[in-house]
Protein backbone atom coordinates (compact mmCIF):
# COMPACT_ATOMS: atom_id res chain seq x y z
CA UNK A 1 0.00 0.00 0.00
CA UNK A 2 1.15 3.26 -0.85
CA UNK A 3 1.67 6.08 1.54
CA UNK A 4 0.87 9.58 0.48
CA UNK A 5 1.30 13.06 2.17
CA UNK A 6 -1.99 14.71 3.23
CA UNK A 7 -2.24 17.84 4.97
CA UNK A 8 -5.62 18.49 7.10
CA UNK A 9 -6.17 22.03 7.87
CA UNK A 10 -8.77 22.39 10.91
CA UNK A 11 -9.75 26.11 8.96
CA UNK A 12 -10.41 24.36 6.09
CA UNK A 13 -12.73 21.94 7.79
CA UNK A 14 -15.01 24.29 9.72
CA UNK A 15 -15.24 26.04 6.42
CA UNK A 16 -16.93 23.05 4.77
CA UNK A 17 -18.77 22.47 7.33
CA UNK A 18 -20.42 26.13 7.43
CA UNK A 19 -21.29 26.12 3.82
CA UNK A 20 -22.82 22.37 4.23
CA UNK A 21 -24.73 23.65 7.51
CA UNK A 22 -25.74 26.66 5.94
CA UNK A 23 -27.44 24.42 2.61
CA UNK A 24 -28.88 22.86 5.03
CA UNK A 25 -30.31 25.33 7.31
CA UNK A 26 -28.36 26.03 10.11
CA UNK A 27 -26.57 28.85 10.96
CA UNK A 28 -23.31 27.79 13.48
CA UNK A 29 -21.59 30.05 15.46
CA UNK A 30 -17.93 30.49 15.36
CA UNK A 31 -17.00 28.19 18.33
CA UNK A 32 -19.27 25.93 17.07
CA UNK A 33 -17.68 25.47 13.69
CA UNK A 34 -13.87 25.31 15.27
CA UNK A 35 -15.50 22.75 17.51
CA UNK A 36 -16.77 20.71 15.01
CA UNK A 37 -13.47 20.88 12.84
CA UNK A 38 -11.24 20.22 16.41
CA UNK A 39 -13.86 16.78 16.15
CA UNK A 40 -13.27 15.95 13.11
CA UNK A 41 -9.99 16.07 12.81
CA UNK A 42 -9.80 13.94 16.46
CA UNK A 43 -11.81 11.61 14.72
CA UNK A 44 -9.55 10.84 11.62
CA UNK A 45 -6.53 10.54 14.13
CA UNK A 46 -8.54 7.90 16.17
CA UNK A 47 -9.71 5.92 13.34
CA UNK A 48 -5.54 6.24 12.00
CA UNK A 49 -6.61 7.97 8.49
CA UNK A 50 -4.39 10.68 9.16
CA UNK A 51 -1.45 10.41 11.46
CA UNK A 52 -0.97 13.95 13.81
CA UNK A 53 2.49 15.36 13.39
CA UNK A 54 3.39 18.40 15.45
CA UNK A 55 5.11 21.17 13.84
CA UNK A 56 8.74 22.11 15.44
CA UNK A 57 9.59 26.06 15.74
């Protein structure tokens, strides 16, 4: 199996979700949508679809 590089961005995610909330009818605060993102993200690193690999300054 091959490996490949994917990078998840947790901004990126709560954007999706707002614009797929919003279709739908709902209208998420802020918080809510980092929340949601901050889950999702959890999520994928639980079920090992993504490894999580801190960034070194």
């Amino acid at each position: 199996m091959k490996e490949i590089e994917v990078f998840i961005d947790t901004e990126e995610i709560a954007e999706f979700f707002f614009h797929e909330l919003v279709k739908r009818g709902y209208v998420p605060t802020e918080e809510e949508l980092e929340d949601l993102a901050d889950i999702t993200f959890e999520y994928l690193v639980e079920k090992s679809i993504i490894d999580e690999e801190i960034e070194e300054e």
